[in-house]
C-alpha atoms as a PDB file:
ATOM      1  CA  UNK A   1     170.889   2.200-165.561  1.00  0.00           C
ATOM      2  CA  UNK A   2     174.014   0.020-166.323  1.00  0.00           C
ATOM      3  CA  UNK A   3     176.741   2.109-167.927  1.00  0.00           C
ATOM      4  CA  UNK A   4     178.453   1.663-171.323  1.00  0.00           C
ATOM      5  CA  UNK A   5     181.781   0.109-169.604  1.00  0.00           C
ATOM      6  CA  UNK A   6     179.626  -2.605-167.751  1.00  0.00           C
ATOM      7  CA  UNK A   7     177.153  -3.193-170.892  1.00  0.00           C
ATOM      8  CA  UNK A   8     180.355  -2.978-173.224  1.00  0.00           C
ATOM      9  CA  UNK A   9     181.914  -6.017-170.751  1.00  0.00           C
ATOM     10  CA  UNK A  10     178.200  -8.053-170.451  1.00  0.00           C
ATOM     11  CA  UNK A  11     177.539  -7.736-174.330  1.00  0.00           C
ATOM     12  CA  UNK A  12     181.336  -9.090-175.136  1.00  0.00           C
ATOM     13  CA  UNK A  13     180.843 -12.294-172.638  1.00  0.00           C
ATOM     14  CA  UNK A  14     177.486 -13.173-174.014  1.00  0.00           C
ATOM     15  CA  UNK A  15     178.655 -12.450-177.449  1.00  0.00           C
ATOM     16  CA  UNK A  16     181.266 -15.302-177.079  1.00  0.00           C
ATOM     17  CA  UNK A  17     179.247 -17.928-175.230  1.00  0.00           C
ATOM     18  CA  UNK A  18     176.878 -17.690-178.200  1.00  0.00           C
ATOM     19  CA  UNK A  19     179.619 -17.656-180.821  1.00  0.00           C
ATOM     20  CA  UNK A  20     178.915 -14.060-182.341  1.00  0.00           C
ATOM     21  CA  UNK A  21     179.808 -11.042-182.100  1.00  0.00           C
ATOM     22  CA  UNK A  22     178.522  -8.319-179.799  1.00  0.00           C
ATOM     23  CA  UNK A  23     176.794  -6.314-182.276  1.00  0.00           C
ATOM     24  CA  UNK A  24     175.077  -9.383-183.551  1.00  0.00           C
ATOM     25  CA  UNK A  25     174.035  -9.820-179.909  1.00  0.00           C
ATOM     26  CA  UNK A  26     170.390  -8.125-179.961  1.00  0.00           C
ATOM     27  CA  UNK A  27     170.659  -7.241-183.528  1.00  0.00           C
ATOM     28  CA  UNK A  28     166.401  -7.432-183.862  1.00  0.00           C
ATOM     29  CA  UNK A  29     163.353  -8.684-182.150  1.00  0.00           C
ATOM     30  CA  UNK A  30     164.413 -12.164-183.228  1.00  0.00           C
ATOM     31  CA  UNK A  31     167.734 -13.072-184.250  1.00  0.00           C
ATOM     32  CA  UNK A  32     168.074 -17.333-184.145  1.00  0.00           C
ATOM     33  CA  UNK A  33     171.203 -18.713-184.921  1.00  0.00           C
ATOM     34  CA  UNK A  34     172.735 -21.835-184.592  1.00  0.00           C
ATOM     35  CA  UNK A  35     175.285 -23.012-181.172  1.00  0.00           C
ATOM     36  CA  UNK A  36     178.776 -22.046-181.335  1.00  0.00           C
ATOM     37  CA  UNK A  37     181.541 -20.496-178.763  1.00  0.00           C
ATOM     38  CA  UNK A  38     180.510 -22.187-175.195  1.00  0.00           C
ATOM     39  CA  UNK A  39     177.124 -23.310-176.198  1.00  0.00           C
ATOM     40  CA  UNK A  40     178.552 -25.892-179.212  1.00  0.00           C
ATOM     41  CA  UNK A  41     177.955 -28.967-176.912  1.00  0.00           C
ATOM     42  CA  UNK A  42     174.563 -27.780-175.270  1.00  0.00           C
ATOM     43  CA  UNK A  43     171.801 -30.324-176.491  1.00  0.00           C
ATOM     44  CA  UNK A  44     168.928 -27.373-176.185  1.00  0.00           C
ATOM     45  CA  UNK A  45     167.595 -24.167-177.141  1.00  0.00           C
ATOM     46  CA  UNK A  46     169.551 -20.949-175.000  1.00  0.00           C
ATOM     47  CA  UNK A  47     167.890 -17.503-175.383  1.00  0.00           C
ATOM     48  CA  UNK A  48     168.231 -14.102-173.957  1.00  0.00           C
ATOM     49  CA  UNK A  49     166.128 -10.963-173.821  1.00  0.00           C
ATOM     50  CA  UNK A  50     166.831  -7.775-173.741  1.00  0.00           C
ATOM     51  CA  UNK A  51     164.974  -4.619-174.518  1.00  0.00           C
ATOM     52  CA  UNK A  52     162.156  -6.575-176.648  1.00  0.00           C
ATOM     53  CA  UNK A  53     164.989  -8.072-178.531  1.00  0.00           C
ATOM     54  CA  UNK A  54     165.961 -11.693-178.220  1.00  0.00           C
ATOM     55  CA  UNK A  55     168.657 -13.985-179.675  1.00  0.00           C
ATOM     56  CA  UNK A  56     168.100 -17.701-179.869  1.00  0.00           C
ATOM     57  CA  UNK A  57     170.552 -20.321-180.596  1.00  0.00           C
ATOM     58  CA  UNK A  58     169.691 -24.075-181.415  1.00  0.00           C
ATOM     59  CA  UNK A  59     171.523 -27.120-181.915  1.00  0.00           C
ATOM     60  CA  UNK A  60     172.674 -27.007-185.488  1.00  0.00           C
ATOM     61  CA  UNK A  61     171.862 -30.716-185.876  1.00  0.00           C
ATOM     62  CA  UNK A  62     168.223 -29.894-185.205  1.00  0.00           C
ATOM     63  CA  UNK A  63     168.403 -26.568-186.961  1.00  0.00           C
ATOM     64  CA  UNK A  64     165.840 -27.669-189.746  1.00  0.00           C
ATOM     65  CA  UNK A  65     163.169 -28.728-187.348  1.00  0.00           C
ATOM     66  CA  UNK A  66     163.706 -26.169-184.926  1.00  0.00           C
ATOM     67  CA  UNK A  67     163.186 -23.758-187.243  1.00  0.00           C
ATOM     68  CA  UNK A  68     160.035 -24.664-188.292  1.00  0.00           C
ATOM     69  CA  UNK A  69     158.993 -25.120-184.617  1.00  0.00           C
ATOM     70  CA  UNK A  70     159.891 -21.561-183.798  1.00  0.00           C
ATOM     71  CA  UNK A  71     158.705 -19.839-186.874  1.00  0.00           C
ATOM     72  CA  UNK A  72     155.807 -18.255-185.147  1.00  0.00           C
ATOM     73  CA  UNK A  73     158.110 -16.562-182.965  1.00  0.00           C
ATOM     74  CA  UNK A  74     159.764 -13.951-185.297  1.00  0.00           C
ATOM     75  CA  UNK A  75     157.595 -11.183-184.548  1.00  0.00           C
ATOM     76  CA  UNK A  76     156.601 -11.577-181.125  1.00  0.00           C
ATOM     77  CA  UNK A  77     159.135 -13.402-178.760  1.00  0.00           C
ATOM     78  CA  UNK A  78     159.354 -13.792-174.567  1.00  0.00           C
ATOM     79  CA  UNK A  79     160.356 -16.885-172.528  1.00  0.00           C
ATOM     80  CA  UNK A  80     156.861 -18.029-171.948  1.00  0.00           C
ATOM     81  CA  UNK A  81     156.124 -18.367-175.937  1.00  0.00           C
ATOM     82  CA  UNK A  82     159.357 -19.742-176.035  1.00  0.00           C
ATOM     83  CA  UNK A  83     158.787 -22.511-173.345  1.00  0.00           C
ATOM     84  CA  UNK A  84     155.579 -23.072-174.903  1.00  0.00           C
ATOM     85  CA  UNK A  85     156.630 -23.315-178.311  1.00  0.00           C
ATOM     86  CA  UNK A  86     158.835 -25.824-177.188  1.00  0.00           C
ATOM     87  CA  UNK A  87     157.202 -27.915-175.290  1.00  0.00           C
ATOM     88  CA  UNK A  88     156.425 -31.084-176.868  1.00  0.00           C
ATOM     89  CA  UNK A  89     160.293 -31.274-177.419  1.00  0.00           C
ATOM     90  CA  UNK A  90     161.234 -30.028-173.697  1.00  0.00           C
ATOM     91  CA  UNK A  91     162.762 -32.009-171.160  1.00  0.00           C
ATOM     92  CA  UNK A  92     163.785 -29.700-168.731  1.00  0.00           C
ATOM     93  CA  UNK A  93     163.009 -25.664-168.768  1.00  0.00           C
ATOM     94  CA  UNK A  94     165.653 -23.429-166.691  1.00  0.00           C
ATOM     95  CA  UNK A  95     163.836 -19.990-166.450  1.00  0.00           C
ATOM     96  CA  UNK A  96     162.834 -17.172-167.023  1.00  0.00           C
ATOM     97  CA  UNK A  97     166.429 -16.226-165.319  1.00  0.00           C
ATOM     98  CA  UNK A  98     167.484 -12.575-164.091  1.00  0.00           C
ATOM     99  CA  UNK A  99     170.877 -11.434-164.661  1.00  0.00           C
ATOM    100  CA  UNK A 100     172.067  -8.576-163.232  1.00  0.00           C
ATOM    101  CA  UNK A 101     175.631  -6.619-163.059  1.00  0.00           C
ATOM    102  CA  UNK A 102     176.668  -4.162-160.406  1.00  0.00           C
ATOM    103  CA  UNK A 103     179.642  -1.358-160.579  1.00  0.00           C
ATOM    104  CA  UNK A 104     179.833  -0.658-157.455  1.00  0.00           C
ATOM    105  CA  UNK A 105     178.222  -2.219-154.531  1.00  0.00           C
ATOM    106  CA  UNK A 106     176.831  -1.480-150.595  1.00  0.00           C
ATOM    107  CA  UNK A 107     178.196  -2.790-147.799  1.00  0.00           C
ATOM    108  CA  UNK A 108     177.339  -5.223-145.543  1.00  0.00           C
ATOM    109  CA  UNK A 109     175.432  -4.966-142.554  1.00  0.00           C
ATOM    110  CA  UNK A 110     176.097  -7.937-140.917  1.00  0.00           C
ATOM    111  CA  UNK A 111     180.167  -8.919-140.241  1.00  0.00           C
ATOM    112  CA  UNK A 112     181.778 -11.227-143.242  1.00  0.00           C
ATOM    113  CA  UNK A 113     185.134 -12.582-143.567  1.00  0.00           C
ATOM    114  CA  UNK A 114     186.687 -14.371-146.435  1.00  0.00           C
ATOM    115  CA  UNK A 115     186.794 -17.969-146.443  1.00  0.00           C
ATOM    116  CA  UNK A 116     189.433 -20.415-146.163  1.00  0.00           C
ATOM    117  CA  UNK A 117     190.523 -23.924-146.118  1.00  0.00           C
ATOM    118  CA  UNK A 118     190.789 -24.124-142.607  1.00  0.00           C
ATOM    119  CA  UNK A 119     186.438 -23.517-143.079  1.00  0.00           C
ATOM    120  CA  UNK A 120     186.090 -26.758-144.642  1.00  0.00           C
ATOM    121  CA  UNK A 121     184.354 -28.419-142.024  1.00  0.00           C
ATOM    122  CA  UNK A 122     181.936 -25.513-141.104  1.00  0.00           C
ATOM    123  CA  UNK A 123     181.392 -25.493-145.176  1.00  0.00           C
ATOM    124  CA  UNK A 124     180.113 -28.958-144.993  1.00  0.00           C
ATOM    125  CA  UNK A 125     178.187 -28.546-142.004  1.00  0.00           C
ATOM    126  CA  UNK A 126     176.477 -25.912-144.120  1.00  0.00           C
ATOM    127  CA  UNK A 127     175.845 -27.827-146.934  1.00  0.00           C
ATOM    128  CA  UNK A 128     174.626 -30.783-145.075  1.00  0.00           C
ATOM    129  CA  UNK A 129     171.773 -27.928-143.408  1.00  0.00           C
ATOM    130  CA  UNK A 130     170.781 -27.125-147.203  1.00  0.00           C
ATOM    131  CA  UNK A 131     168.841 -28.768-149.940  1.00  0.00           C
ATOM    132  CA  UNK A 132     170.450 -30.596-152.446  1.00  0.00           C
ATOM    133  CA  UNK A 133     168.605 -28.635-154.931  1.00  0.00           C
ATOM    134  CA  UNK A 134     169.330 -25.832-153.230  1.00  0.00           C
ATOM    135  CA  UNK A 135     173.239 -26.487-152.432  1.00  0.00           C
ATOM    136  CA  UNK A 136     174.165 -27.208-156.519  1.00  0.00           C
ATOM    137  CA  UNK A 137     172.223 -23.813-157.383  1.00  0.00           C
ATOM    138  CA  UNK A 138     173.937 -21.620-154.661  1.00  0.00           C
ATOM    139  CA  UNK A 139     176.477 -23.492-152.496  1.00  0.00           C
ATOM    140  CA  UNK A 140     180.021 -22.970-153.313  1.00  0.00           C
ATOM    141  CA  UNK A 141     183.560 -25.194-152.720  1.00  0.00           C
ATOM    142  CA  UNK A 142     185.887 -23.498-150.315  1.00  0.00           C
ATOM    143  CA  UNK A 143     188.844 -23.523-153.782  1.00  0.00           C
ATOM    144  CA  UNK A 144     186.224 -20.893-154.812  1.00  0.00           C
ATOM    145  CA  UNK A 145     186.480 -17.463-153.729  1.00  0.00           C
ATOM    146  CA  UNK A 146     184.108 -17.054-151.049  1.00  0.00           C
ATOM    147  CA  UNK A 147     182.809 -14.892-148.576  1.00  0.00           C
ATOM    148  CA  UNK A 148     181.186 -16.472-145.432  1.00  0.00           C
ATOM    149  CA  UNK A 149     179.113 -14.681-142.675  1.00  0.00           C
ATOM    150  CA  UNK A 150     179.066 -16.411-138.697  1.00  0.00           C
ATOM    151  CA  UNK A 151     176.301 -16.569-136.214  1.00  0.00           C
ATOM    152  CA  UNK A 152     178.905 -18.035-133.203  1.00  0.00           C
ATOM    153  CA  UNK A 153     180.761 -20.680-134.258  1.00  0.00           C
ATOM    154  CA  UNK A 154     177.975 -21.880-137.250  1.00  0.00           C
ATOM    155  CA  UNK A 155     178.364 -20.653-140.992  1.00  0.00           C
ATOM    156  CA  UNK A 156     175.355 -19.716-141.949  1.00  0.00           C
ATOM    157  CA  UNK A 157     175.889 -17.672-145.284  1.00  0.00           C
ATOM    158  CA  UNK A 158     178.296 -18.395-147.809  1.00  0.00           C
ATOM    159  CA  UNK A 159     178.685 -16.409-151.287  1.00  0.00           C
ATOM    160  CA  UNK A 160     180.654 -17.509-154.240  1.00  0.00           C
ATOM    161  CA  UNK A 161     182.441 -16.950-157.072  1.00  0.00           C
ATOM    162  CA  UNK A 162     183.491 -18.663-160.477  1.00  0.00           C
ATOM    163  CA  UNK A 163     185.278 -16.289-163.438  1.00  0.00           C
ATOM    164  CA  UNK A 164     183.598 -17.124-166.417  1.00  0.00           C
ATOM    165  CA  UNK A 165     185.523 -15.944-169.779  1.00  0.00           C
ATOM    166  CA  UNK A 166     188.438 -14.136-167.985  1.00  0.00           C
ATOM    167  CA  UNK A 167     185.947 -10.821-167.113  1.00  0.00           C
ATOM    168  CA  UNK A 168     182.933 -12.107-165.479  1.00  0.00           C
ATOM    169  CA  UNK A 169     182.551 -13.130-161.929  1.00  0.00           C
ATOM    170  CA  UNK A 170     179.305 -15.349-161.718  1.00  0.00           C
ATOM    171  CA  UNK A 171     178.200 -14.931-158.014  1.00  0.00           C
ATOM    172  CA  UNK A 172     176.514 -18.051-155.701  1.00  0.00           C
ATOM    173  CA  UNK A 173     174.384 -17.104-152.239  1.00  0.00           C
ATOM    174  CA  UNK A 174     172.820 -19.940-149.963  1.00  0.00           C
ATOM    175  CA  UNK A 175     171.936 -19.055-146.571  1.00  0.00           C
ATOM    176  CA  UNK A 176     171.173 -21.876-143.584  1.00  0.00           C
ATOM    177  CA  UNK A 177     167.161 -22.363-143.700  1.00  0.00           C
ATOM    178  CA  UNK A 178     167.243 -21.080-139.803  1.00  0.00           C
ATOM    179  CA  UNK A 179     168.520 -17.871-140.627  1.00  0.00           C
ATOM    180  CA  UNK A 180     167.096 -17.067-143.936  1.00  0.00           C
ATOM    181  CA  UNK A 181     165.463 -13.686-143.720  1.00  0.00           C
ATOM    182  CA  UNK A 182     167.631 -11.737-141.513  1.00  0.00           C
ATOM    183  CA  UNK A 183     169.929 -10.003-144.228  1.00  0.00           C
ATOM    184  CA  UNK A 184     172.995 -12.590-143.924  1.00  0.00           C
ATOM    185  CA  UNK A 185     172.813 -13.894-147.300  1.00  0.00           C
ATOM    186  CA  UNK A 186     173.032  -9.818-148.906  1.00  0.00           C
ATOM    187  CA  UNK A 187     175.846  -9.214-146.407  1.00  0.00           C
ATOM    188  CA  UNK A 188     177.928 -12.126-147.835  1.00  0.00           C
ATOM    189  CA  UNK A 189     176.789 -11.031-151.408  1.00  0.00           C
ATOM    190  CA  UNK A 190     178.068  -7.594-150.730  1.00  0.00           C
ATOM    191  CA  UNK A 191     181.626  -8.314-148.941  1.00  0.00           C
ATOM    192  CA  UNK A 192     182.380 -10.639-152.138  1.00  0.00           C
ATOM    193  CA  UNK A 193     181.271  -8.664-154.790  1.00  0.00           C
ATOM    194  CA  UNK A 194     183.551  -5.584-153.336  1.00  0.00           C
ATOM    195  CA  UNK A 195     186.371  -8.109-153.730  1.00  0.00           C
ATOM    196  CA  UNK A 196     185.518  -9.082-156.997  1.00  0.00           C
ATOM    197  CA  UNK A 197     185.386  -5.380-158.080  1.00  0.00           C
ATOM    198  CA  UNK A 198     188.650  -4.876-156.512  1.00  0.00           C
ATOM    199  CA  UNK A 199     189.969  -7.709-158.572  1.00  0.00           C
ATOM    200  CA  UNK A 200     188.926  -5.939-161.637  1.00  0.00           C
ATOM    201  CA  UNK A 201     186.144  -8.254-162.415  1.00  0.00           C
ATOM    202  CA  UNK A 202     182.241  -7.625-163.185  1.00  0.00           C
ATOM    203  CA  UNK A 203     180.077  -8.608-160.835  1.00  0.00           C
ATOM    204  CA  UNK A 204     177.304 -10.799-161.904  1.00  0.00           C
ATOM    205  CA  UNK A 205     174.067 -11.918-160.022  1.00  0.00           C
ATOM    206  CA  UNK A 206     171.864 -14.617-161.766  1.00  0.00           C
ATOM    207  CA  UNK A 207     168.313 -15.967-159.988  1.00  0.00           C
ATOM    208  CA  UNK A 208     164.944 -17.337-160.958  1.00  0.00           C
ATOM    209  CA  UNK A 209     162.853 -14.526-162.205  1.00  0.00           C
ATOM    210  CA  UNK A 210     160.315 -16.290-159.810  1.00  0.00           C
ATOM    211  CA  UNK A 211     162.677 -15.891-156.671  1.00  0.00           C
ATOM    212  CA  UNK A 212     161.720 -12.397-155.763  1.00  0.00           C
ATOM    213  CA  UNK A 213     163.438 -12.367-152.316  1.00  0.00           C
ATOM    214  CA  UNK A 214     166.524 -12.807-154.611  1.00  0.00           C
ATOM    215  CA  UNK A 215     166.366 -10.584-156.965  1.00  0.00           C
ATOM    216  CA  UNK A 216     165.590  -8.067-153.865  1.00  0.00           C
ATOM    217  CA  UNK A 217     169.228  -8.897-152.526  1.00  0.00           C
ATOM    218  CA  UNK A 218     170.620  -7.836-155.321  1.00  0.00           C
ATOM    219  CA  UNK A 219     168.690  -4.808-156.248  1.00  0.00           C
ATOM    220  CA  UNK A 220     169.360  -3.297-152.392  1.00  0.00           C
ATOM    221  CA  UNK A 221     172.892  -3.861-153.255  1.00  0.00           C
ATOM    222  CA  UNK A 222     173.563  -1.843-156.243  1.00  0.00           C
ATOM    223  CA  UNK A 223     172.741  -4.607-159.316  1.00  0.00           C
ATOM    224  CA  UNK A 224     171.094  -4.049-162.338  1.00  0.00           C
ATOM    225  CA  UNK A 225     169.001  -5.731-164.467  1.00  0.00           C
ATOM    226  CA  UNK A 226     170.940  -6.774-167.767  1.00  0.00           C
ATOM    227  CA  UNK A 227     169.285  -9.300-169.623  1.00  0.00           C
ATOM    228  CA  UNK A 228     166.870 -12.333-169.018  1.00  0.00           C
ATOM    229  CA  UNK A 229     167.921 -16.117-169.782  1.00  0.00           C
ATOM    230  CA  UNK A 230     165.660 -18.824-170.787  1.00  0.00           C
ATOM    231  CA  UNK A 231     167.469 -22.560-171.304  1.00  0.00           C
ATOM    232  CA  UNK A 232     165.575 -25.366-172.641  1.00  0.00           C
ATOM    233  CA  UNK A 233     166.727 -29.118-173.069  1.00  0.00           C
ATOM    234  CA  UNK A 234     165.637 -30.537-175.828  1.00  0.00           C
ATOM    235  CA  UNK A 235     165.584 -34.460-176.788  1.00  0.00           C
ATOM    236  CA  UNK A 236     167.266 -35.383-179.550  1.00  0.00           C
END
């Protein structure tokens, strides 16, 4: 179970990219509001669930007919009735999304250095072995914190870091497709989230519900689960 200091930090973040406060947060089993703090710009509908509570914010220029579209949500609310209840004005669904936070942290088990800019090239080499898909969900740019793991000369595991609201450290992993598997990935994962504890930041861990082999990396190494994250794009 999380404890109150790591909550108390999650629940403030949140509470700011959705423009509320954090006792507003998961205040009841549906609580919709309209987008402020980080999400003012965000053409779409962002949830997130926790505990069989969920708060939902929506564009406040399509507040009226959002409303009505998600008005047989109030009493019984998860990110598949969501997604469905929003389909015929979906473009793109992101989720159901884990997000987990971690205190403390294992080691690794395979070596891992820190990254610098004299990686660049192996960096690229990496990315170029990756999917683009892939890459601009879990590659990283060596300005960015980062913790790499070698097999010989080759990177082939690089994790990632980007402070989001001056407290939380929102963690990338991609590992080479020829040496998926094999545990470098959750040693890369581990050496930068130590640092990022050290730094006096909260670790944070975010995945595809549906990626299980994820969400295994970061349960082996200490994280939690926090909340769940649904984003839909809506036209306009």
């Amino acid at each position: 179970m999380l404890d109150h200091h790591t909550i108390a930090v999650a629940d403030a973040y949140w509470a700011s990219h959705f423009g509320c406060v954090a006792d507003e947060l998961f205040s009841g089993s549906f609580h919709l509001i309209t987008h402020g703090g980080e999400l003012i710009d965000y053409c779409g509908v962002f949830a997130i669930f926790r505990g069989g509570k969920v708060t939902v914010s929506i564009p406040p220029d399509q507040a009226e007919s959002l409303r009505g579209i998600l008005s047989d949500l109030t009493n019984d609310c998860s990110p598949d009735s969501l997604a469905s209840a929003l389909e015929p004005v979906a473009t793109r669904v992101i989720g159901p999304a884990y997000i987990g936070y971690a205190s403390a942290v294992s080691g690794p088990s395979h070596p891992v250095r820190s990254l610098s800019s004299n990686d660049v090239t192996a960096l690229m080499a990496l990315e170029q072995s990756c999917d683009t898909t892939e890459w601009e969900h879990g590659g990283s740019p060596v300005e960015n914190p980062c913790s790499g793991v070698f097999s010989g000369e080759k990177l082939v595991a690089v994790a990632g870091y980007e402070i989001w609201g001056g407290s939380i450290a929102h963690i990338s992993i991609i590992t080479h497709p020829d040496f998926r598997n094999q545990g470098f990935g959750r040693s890369a994962v581990a050496h930068l989230a130590v640092k990022v504890i050290q730094a006096g930041l909260l670790p944070q861990y975010r995945t595809l519900e549906s990626n299980r082999s994820s969400i295994r990396i970061a349960e082996s190494l200490g994280f939690q689960h926090y909340a769940t994250s649904m984003a839909v794009r809506i036209t306009r």
